[in-house]
C-alpha atoms as a PDB file:
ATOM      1  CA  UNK A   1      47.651 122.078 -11.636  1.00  0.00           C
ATOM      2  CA  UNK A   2      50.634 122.698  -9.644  1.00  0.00           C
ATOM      3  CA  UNK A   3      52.693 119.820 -10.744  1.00  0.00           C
ATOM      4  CA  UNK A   4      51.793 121.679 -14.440  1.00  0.00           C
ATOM      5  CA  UNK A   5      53.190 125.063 -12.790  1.00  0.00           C
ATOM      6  CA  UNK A   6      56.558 123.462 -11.957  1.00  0.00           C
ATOM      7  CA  UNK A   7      56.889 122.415 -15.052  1.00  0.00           C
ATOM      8  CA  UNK A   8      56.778 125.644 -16.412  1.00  0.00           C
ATOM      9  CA  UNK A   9      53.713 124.898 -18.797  1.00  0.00           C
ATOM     10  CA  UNK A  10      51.609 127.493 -17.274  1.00  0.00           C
ATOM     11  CA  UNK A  11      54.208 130.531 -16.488  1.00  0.00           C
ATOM     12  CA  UNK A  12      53.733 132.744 -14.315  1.00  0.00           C
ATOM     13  CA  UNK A  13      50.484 133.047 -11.476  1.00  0.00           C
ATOM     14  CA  UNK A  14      50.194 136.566 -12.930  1.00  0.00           C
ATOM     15  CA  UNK A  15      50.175 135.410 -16.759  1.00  0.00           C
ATOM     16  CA  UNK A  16      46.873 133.394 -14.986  1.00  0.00           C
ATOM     17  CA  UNK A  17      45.141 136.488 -13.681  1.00  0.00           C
ATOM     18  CA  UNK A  18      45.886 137.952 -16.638  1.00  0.00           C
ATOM     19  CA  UNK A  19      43.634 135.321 -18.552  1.00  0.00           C
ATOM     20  CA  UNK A  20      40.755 135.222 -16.208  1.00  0.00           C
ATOM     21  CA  UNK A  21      40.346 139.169 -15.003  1.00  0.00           C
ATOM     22  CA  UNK A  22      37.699 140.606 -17.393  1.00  0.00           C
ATOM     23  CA  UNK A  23      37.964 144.071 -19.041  1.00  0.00           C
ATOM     24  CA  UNK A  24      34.829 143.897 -20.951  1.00  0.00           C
ATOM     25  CA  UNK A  25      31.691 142.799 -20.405  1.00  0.00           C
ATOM     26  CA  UNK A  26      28.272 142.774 -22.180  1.00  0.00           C
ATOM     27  CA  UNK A  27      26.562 146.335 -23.695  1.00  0.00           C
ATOM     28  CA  UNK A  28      23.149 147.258 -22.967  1.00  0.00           C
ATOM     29  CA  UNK A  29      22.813 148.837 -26.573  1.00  0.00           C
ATOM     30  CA  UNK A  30      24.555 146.904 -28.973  1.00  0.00           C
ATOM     31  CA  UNK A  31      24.570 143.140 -26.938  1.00  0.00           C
ATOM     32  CA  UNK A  32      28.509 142.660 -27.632  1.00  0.00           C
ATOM     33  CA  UNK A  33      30.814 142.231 -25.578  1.00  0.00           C
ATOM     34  CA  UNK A  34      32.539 145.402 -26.047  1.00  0.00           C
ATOM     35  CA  UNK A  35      31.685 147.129 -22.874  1.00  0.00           C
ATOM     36  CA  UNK A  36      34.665 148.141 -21.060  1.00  0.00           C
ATOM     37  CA  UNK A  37      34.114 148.182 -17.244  1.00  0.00           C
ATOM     38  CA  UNK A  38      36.637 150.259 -15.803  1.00  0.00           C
ATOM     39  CA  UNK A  39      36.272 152.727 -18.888  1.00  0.00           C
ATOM     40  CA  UNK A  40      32.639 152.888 -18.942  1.00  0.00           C
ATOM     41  CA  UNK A  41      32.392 152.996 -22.295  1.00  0.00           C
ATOM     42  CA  UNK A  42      31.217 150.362 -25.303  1.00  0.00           C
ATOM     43  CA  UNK A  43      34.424 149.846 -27.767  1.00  0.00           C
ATOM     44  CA  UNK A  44      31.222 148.812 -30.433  1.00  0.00           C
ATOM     45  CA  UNK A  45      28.931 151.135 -30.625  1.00  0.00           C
ATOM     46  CA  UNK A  46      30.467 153.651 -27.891  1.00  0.00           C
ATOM     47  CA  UNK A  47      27.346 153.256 -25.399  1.00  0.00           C
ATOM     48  CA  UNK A  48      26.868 156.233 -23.566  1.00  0.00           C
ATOM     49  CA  UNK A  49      27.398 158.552 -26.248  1.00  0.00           C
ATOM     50  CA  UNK A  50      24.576 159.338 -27.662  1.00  0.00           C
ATOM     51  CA  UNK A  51      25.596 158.952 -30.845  1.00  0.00           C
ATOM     52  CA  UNK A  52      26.265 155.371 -32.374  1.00  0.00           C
ATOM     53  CA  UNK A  53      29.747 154.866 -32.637  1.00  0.00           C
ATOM     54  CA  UNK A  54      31.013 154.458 -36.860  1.00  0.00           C
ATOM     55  CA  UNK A  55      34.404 155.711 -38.831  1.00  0.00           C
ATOM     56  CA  UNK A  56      34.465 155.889 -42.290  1.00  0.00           C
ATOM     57  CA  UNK A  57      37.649 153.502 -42.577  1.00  0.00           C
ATOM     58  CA  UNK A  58      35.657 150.780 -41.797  1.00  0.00           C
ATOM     59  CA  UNK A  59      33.184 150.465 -44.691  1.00  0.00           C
ATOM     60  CA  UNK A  60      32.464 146.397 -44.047  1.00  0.00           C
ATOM     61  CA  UNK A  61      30.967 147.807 -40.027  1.00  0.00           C
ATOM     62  CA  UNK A  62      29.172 150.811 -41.268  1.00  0.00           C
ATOM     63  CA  UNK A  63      27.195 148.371 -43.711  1.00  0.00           C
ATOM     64  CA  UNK A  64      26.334 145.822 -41.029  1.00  0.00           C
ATOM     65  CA  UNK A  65      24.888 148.340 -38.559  1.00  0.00           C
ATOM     66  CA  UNK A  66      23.526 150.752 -40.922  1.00  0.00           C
ATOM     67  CA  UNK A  67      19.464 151.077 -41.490  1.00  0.00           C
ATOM     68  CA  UNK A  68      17.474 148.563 -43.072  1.00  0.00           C
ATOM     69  CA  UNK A  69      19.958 145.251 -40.817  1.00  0.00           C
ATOM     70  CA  UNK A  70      16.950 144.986 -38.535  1.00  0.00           C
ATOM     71  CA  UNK A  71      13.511 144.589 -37.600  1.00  0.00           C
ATOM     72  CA  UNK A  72      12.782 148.207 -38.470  1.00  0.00           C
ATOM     73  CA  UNK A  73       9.429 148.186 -36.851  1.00  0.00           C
ATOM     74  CA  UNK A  74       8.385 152.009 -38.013  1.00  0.00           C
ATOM     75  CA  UNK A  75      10.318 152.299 -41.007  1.00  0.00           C
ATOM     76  CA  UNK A  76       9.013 149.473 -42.691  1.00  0.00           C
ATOM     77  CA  UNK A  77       5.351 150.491 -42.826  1.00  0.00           C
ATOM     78  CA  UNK A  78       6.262 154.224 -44.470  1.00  0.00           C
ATOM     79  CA  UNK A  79       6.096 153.084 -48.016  1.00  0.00           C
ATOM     80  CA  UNK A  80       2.758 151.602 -48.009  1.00  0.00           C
ATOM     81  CA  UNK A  81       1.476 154.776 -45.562  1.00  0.00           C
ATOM     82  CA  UNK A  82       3.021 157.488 -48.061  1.00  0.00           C
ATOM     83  CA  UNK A  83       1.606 156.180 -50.687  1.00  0.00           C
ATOM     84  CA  UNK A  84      -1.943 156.808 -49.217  1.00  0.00           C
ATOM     85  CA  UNK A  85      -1.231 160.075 -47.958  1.00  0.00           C
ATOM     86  CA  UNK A  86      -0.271 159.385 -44.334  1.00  0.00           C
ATOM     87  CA  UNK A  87      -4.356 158.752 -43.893  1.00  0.00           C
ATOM     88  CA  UNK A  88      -5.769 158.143 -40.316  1.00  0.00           C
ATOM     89  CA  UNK A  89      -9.165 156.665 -39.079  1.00  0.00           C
ATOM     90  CA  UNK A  90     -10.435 157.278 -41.906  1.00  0.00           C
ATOM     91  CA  UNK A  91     -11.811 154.592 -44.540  1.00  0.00           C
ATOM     92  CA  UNK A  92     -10.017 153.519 -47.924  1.00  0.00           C
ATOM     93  CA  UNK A  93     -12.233 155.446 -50.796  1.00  0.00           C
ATOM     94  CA  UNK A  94     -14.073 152.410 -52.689  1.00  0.00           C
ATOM     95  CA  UNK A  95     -12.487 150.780 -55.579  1.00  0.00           C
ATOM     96  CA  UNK A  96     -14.452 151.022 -58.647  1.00  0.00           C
ATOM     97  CA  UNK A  97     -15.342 147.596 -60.335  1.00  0.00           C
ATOM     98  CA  UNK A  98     -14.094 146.476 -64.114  1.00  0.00           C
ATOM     99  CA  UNK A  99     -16.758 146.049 -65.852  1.00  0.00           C
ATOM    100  CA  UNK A 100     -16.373 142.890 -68.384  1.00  0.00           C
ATOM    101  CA  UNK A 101     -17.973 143.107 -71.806  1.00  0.00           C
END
């Protein structure tokens, strides 16, 4: 290591500090690692604003984060429960049989 710091290979001790020091670290919102410590504030999704962080001169990043990207647990039942009138604990009316003849 040192014998590779004479040699001038590495620079300077401060170009090293430089490379391990961490400015950000992971977000608790968006899982990057965009979270700048000393700032307090995600450079992703801009965790703690309330708001989730998107300019419209970045089209490509708007379409990755937008709805419909994940698991959308709620939204992905609303079709199927709007088209039977939102019903609750309350049976499905019977389905009347074809008759063949």
């Amino acid at each position: 290591h040192e014998a590779a710091q004479r040699a001038g290979v590495m620079g300077t001790k401060n170009a090293l500090k430089k490379q391990i020091q961490k400015t950000h670290t992971r977000c608790r919102r968006c899982g990057r690692t965009s979270f700048h410590i000393q700032k307090k504030v995600c450079a992703g999704c801009g965790y703690p604003s309330a708001r989730l962080r998107s300019y419209n001169w970045s089209k490509k990043m708007i379409r990755r984060k937008t709805r419909g990207t994940g698991r959308m647990r709620y939204e992905k039942d609303l079709p199927r429960k709007f088209k039977n009138g939102f019903r609750e604990q309350t049976q499905a009316p019977a389905r009347k049989k074809k008759t063949t003849a």
